[in-house]
C-alpha atoms as a PDB file:
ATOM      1  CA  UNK A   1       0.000   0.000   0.000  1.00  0.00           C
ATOM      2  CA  UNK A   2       3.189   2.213  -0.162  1.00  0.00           C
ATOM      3  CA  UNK A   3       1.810   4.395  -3.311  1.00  0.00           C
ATOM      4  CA  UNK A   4      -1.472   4.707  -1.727  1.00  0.00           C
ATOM      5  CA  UNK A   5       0.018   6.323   0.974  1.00  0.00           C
ATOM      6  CA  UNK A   6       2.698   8.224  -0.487  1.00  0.00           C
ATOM      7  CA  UNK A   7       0.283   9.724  -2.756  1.00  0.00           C
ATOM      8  CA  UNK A   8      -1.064  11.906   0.457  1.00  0.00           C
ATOM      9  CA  UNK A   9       1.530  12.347   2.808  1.00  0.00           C
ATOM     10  CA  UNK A  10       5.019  12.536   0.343  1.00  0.00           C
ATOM     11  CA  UNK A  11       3.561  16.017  -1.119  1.00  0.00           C
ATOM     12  CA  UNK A  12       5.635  19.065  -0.774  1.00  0.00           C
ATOM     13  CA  UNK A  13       5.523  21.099   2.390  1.00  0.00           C
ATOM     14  CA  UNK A  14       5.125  18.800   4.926  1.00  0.00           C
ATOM     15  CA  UNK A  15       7.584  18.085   6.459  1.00  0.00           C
ATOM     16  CA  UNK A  16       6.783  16.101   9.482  1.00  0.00           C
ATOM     17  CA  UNK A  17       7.832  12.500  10.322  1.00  0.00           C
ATOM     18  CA  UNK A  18       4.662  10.813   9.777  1.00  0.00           C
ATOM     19  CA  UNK A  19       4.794  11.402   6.174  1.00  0.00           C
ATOM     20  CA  UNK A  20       7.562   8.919   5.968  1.00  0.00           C
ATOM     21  CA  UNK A  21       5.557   5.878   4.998  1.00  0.00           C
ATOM     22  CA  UNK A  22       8.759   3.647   6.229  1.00  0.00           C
ATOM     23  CA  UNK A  23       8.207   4.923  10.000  1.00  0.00           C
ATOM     24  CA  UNK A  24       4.105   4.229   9.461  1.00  0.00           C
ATOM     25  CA  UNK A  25       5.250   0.656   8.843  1.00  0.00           C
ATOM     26  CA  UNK A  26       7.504  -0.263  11.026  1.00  0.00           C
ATOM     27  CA  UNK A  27       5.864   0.533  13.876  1.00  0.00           C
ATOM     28  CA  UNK A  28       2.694  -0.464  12.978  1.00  0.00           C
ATOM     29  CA  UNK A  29       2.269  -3.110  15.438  1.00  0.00           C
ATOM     30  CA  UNK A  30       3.866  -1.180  17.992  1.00  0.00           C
ATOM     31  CA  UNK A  31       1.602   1.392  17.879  1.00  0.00           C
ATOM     32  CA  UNK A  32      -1.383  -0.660  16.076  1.00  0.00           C
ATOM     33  CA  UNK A  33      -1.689   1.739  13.381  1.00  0.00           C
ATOM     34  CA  UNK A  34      -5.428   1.019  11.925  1.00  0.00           C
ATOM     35  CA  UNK A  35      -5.784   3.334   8.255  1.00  0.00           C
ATOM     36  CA  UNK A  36      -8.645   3.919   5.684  1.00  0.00           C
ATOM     37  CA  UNK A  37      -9.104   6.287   2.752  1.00  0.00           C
ATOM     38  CA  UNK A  38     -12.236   8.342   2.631  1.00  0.00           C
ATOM     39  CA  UNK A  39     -13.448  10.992   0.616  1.00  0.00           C
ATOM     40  CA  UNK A  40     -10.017  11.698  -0.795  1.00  0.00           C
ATOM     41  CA  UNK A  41      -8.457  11.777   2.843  1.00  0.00           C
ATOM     42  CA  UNK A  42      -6.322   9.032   4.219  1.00  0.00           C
ATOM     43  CA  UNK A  43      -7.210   8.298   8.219  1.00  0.00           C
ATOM     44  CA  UNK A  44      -5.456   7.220  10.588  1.00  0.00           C
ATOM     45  CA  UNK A  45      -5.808   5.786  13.937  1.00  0.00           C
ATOM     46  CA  UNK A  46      -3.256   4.973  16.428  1.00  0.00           C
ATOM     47  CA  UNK A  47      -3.975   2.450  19.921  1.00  0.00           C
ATOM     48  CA  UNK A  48      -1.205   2.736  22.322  1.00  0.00           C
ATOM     49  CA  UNK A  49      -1.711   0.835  25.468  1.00  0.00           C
ATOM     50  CA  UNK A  50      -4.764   2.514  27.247  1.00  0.00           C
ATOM     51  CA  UNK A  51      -4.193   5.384  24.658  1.00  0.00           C
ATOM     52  CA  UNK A  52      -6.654   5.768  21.241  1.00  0.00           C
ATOM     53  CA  UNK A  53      -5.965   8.860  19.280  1.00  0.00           C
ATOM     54  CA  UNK A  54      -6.452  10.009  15.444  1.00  0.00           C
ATOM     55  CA  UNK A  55      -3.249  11.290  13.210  1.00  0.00           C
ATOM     56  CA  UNK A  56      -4.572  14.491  11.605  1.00  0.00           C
ATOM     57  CA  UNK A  57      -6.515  13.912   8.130  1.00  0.00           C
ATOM     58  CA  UNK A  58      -4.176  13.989   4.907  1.00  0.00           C
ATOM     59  CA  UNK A  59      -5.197  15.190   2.117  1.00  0.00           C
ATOM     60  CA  UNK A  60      -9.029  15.871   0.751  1.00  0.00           C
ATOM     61  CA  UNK A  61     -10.961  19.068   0.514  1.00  0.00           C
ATOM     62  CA  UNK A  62     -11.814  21.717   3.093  1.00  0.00           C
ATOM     63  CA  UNK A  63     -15.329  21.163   2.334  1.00  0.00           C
ATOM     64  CA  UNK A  64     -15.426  17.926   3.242  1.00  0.00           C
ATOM     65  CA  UNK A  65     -13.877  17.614   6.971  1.00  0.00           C
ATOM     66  CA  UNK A  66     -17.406  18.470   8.465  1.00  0.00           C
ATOM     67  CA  UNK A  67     -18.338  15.193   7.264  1.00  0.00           C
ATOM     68  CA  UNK A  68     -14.514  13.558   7.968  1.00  0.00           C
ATOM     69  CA  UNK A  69     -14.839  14.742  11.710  1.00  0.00           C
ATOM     70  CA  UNK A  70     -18.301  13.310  12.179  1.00  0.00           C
ATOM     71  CA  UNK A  71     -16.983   9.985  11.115  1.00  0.00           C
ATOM     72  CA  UNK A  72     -14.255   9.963  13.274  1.00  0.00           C
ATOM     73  CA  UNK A  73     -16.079  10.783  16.136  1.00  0.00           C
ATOM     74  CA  UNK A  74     -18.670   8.067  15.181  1.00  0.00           C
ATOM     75  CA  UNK A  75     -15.806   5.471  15.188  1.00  0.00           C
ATOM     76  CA  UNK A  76     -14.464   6.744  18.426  1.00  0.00           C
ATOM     77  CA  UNK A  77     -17.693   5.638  19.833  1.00  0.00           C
ATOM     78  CA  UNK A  78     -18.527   8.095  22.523  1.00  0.00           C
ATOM     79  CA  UNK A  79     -15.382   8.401  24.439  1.00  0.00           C
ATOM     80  CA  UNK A  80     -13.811  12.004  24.624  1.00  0.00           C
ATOM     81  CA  UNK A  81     -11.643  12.518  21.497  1.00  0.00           C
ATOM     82  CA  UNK A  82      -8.277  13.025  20.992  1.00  0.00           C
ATOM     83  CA  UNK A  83      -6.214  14.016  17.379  1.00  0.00           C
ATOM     84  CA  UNK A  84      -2.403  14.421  17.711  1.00  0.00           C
ATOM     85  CA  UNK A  85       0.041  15.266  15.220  1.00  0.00           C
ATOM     86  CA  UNK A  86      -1.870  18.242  13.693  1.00  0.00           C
ATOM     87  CA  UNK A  87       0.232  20.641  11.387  1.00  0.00           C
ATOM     88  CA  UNK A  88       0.473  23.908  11.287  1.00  0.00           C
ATOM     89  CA  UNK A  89      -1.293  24.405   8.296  1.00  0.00           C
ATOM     90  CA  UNK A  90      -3.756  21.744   9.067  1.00  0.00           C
ATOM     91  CA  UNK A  91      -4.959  24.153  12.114  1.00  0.00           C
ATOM     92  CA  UNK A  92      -5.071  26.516  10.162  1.00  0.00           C
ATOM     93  CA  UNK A  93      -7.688  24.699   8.075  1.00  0.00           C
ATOM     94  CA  UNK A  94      -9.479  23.586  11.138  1.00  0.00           C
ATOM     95  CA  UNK A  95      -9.837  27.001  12.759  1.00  0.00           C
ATOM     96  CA  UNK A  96     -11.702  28.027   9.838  1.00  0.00           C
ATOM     97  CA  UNK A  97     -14.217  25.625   9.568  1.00  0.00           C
ATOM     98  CA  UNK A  98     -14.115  24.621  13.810  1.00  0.00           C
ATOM     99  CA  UNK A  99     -14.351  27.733  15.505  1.00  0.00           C
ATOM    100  CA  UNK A 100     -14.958  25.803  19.226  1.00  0.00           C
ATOM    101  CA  UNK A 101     -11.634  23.489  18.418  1.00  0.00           C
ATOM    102  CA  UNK A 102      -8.875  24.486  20.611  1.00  0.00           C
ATOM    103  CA  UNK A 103      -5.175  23.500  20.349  1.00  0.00           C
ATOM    104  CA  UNK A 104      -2.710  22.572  22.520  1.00  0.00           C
ATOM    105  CA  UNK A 105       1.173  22.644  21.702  1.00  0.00           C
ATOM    106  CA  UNK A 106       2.557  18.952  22.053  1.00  0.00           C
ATOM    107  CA  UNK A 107       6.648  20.092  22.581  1.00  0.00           C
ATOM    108  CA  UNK A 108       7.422  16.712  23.041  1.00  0.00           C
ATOM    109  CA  UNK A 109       6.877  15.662  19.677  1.00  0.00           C
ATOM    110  CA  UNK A 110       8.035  18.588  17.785  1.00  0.00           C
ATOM    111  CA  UNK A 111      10.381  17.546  15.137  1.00  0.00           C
ATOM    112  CA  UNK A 112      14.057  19.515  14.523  1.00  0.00           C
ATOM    113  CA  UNK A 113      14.412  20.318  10.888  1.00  0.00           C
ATOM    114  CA  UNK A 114      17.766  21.002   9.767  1.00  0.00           C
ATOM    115  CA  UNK A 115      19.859  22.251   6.642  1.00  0.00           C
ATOM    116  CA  UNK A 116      21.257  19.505   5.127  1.00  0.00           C
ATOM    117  CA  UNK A 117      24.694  21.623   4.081  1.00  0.00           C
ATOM    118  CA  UNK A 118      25.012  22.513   7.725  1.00  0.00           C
ATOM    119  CA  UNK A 119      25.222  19.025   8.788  1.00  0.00           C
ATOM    120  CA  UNK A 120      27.526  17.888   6.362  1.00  0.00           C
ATOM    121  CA  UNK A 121      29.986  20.517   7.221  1.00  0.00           C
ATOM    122  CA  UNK A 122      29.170  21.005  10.748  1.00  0.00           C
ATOM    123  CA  UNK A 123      30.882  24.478   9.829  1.00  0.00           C
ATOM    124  CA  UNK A 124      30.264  28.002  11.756  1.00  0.00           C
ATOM    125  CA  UNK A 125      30.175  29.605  15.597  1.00  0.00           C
ATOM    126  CA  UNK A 126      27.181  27.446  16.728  1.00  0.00           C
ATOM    127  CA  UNK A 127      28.357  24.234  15.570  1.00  0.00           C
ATOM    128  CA  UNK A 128      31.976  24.685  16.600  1.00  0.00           C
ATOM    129  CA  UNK A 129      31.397  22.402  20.043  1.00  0.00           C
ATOM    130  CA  UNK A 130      30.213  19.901  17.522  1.00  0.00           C
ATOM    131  CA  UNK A 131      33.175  20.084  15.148  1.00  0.00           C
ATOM    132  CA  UNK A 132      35.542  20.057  18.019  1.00  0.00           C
ATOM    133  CA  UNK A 133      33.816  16.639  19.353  1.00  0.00           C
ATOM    134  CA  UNK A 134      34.149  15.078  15.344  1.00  0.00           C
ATOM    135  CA  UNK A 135      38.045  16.572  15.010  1.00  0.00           C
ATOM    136  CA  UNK A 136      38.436  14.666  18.203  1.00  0.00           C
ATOM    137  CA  UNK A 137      37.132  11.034  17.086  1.00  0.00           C
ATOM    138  CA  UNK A 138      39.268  11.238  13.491  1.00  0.00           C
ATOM    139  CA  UNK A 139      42.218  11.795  15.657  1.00  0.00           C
ATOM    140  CA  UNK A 140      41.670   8.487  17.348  1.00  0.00           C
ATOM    141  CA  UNK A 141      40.585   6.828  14.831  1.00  0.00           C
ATOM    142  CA  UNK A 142      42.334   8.423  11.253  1.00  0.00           C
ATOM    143  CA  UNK A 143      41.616   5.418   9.307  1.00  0.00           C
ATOM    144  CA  UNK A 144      37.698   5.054   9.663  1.00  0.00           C
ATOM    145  CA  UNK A 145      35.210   4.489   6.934  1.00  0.00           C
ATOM    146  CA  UNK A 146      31.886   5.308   5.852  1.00  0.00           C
ATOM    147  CA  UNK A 147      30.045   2.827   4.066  1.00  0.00           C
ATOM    148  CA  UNK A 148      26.470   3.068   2.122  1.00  0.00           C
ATOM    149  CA  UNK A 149      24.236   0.067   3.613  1.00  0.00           C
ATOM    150  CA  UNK A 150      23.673  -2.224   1.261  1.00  0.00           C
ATOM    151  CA  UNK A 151      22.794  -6.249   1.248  1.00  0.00           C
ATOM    152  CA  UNK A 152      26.599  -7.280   2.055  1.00  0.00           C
ATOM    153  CA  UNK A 153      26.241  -5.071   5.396  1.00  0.00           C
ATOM    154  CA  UNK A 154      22.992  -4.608   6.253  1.00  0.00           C
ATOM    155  CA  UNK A 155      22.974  -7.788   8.509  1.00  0.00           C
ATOM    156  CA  UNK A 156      26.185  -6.421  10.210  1.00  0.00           C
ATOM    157  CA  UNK A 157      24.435  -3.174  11.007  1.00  0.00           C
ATOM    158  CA  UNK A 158      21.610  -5.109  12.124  1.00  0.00           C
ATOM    159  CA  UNK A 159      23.805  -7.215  14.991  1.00  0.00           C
ATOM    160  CA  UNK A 160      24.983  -4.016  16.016  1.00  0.00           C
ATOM    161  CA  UNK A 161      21.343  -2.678  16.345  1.00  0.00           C
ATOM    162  CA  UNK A 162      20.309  -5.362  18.314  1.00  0.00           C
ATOM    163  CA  UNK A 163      23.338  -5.574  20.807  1.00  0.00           C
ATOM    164  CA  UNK A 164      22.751  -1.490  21.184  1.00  0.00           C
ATOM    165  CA  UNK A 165      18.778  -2.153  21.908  1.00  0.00           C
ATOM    166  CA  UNK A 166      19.556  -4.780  23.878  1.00  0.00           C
ATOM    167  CA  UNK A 167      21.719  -3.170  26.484  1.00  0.00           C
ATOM    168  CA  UNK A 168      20.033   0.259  26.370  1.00  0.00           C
ATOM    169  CA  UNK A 169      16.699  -1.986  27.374  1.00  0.00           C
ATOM    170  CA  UNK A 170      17.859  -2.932  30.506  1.00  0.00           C
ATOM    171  CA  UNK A 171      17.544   0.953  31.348  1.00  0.00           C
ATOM    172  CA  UNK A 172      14.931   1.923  29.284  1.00  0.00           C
ATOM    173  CA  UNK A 173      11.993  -0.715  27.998  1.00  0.00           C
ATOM    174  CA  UNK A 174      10.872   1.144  25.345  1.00  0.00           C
ATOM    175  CA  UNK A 175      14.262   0.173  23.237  1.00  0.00           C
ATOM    176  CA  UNK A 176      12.661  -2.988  22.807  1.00  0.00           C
ATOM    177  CA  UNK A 177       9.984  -1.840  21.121  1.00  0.00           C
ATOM    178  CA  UNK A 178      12.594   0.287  18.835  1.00  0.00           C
ATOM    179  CA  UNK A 179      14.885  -3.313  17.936  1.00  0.00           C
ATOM    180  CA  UNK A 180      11.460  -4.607  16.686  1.00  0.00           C
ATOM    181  CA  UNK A 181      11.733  -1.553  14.369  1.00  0.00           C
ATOM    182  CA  UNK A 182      14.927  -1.498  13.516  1.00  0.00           C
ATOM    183  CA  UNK A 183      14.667  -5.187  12.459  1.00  0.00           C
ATOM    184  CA  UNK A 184      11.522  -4.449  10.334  1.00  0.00           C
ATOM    185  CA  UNK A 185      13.000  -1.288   8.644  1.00  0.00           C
ATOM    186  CA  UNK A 186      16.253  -3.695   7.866  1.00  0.00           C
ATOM    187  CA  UNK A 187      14.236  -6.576   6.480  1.00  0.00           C
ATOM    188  CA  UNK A 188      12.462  -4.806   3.791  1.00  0.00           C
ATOM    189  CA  UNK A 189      15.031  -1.944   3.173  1.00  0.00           C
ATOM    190  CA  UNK A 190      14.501  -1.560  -0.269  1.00  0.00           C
ATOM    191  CA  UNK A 191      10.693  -2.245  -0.848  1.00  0.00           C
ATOM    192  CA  UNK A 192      10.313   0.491   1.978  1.00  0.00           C
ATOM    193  CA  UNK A 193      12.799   3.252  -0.206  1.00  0.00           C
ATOM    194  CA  UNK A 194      15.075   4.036   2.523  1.00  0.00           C
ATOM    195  CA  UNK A 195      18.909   4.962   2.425  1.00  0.00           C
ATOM    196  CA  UNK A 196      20.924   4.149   5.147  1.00  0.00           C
ATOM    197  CA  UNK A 197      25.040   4.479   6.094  1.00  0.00           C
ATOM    198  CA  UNK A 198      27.952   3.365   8.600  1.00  0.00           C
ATOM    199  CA  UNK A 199      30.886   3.793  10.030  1.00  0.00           C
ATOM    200  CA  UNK A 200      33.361   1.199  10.437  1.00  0.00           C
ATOM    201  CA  UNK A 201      36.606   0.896  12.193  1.00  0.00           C
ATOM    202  CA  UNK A 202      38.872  -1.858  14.230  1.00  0.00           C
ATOM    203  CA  UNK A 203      37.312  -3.754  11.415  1.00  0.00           C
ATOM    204  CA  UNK A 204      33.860  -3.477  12.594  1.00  0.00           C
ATOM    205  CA  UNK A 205      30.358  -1.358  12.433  1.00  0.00           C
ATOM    206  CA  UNK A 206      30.681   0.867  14.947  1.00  0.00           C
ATOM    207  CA  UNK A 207      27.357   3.097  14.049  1.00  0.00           C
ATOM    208  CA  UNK A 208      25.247   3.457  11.317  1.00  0.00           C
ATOM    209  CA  UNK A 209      21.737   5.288  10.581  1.00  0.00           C
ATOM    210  CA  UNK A 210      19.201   5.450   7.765  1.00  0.00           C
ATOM    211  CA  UNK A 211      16.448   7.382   6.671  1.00  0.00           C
ATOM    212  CA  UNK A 212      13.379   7.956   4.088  1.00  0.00           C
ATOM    213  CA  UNK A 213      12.700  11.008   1.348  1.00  0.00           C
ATOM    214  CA  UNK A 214       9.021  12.147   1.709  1.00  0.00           C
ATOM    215  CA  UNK A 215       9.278  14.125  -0.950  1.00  0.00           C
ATOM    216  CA  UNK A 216      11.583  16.684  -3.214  1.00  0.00           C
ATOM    217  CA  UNK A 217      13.094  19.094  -0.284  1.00  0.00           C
ATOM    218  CA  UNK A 218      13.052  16.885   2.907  1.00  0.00           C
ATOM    219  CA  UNK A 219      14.027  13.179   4.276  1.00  0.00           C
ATOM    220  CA  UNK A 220      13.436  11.833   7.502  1.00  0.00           C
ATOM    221  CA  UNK A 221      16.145  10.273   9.498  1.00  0.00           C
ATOM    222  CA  UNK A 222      15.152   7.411  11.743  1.00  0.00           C
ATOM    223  CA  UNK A 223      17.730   5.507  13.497  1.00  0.00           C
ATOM    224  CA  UNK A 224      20.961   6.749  14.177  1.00  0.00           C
ATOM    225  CA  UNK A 225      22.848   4.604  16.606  1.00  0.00           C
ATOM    226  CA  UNK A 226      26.423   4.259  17.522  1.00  0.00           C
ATOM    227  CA  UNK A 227      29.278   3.053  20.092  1.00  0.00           C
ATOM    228  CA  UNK A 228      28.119   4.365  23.034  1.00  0.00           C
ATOM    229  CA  UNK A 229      30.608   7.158  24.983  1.00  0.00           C
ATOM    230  CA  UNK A 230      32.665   7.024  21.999  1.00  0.00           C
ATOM    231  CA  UNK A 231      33.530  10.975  21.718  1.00  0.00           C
ATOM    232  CA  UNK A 232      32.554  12.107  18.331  1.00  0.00           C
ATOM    233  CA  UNK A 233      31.061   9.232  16.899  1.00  0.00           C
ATOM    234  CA  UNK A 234      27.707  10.305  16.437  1.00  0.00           C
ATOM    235  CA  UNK A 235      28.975  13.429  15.176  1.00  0.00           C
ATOM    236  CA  UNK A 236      30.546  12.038  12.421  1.00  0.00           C
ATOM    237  CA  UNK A 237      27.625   9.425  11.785  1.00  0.00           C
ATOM    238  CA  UNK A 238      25.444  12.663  11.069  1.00  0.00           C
ATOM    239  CA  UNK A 239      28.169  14.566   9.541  1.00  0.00           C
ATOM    240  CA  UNK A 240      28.991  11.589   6.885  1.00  0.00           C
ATOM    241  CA  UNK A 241      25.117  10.632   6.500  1.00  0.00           C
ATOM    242  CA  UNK A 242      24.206  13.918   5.692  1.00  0.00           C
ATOM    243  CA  UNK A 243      27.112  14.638   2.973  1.00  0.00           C
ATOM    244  CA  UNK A 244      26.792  11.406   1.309  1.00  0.00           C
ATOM    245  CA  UNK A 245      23.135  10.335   1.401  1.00  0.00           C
ATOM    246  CA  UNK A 246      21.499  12.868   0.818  1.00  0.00           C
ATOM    247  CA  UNK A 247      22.690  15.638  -1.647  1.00  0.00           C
ATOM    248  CA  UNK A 248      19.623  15.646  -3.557  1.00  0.00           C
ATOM    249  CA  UNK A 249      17.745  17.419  -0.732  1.00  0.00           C
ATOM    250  CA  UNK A 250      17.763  20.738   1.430  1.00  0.00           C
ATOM    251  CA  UNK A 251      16.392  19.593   5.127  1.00  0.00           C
ATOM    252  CA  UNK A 252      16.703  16.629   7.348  1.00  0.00           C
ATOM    253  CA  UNK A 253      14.131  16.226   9.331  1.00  0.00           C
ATOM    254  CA  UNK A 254      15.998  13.970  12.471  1.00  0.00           C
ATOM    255  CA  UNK A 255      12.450  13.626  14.162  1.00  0.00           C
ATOM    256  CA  UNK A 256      11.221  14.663  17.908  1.00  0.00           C
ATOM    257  CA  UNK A 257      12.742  14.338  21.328  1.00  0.00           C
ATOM    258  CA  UNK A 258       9.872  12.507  23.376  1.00  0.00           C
ATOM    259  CA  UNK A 259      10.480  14.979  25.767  1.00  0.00           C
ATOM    260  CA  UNK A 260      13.566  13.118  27.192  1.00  0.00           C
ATOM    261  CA  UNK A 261      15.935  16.223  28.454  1.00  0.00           C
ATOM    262  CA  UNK A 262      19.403  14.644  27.388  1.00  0.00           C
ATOM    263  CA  UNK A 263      18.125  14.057  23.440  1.00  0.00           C
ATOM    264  CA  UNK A 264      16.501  17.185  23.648  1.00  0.00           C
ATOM    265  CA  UNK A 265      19.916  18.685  24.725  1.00  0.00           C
ATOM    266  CA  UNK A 266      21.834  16.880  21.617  1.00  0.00           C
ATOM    267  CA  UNK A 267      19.504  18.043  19.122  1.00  0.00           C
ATOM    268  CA  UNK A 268      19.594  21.538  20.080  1.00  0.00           C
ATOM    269  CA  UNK A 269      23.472  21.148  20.077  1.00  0.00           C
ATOM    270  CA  UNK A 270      22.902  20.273  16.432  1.00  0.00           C
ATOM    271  CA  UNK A 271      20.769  24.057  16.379  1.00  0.00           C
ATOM    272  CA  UNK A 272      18.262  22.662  14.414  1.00  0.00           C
ATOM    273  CA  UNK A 273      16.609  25.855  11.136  1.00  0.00           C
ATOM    274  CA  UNK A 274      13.297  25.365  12.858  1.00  0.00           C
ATOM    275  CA  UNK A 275      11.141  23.059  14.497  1.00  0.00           C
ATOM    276  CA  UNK A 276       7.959  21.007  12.417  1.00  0.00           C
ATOM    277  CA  UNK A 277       5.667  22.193  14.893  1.00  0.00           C
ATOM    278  CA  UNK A 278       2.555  19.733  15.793  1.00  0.00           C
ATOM    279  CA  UNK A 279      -0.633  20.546  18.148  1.00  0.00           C
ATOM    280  CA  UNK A 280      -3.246  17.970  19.873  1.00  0.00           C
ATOM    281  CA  UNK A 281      -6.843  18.312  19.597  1.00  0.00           C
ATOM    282  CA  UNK A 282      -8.582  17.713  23.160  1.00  0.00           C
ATOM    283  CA  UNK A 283     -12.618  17.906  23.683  1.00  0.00           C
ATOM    284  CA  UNK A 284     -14.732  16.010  26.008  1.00  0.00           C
ATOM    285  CA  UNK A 285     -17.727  13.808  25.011  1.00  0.00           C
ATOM    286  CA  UNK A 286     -20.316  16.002  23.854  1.00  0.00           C
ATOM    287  CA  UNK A 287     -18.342  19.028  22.767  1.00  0.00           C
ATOM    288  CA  UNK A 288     -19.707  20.739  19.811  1.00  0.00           C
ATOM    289  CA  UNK A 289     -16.874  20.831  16.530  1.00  0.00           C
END
């Protein structure tokens, strides 16, 4: 169903991370991600746990999300209703046509958009801490290499995937759920479109990452995982990524920060050209639209 999909959320201007189709799919069971196309709009509906909440409508026409609202308020069957994930311009849309609907900011899930030339050079006053940390790793290790992921390495990158998920999970549960994934995303690489790199030295993969174009300006970088405490490493993971994987766009979109202080601390490090801001919708059971 990838061109179904792509066909609504790979158009240009949005920017966000749910119009990768690769991340819809690979955590589709993680998130039991339940879709259907109506009246020109693709829907979808995510169940997390005790949690049930509608991804904002793609596509369609303005004059049709009276009737797209009532249907998805039908299917939520009573219970107070919840939409994350909304766009910018999508509220826009909304306020016109829902004057009662109010927004709230969801920070948490804000993605950090950045110029692709910026991260390839890691050049300039703000990202001098940054260059200092990736000077420092090719000084230990001069005679590293960055490899495209292809079939002779993707299994590689895979054992290193799981060994990283596996020890970060006796901290944090949740990297579990990101090794199931990971090991989706790496067996259907190539039917899902994605591009993916690594760094190798002392003879092994010592980080890699991949990602997905959504559409002519932007891609969306998933995974990026390395050694972990080596100095610099993920520096030059991003640095090498974004100079040799992706020169035929402008942005990289390296997704949100869940709200967890230390990645929200790297990725402002990285002083991201502006956030892909995203709002919840919130009403109680009976609330007029």
């Amino acid at each position: 169903m990838r061109p179904l999909f792509e066909q609504y959320i790979s158009r240009s201007g949005q920017r966000g991370c749910e119009c990768a189709f690769s991340n819809l799919y690979v955590w589709r069971d993680c998130y039991n991600i339940f879709w259907c196309e109506y009246k020109n709009f693709l829907l979808l509906k995510v169940k997390r746990r005790d949690c049930a909440f509608y991804l904002q409508p793609f596509g369609g026409a303005d004059e049709d999300l009276p009737e797209i609202m009532e249907a998805l308020l039908e299917d939520n069957g009573g219970k107070p209703f919840s939409m994350h994930g909304v766009y910018e311009d999508t509220r826009a849309r909304f306020e016109r046509i829902f004057p009662n609907i109010e927004f709230e900011d969801d920070r948490d899930n804000w993605d950090y958009v950045y110029l692709r030339e910026k991260l390839e050079t890691l050049g300039g006053r703000k990202l001098h801490g940054q260059k200092n940390h990736f000077n420092a790793f090719v000084k230990k290790h001069p005679d590293y290499t960055y490899e495209p992921i292809t079939g002779e390495n993707i299994a590689e990158c895979l054992t290193f995937g799981e060994k990283w998920c596996e020890h970060r999970s006796r901290i944090d549960a949740s990297d579990e759920e990101e090794l199931y994934a990971i090991r989706e995303a790496c067996c259907n690489f190539e039917a899902l479109g994605l591009r993916g790199g690594a760094i190798r030295y002392d003879g092994k993969i010592q980080a890699f990452s991949f990602g997905k174009k959504i559409n002519d300006d932007t891609a969306v970088l998933h995974v990026e995982k390395a050694v972990i405490g080596e100095r610099g490493l993920y520096q030059a993971m991003c640095k090498e990524f974004a100079l040799h994987a992706w020169q035929d766009v402008t942005y990289l979109n390296r997704e949100e920060d869940m709200g967890l202080p230390g990645l929200r601390k790297a990725k402002e490090d990285l002083h991201p050209e502006f956030m892909w801001k995203k709002y919840n919708i919130v009403y109680p059971i009976g609330a007029a639209l």
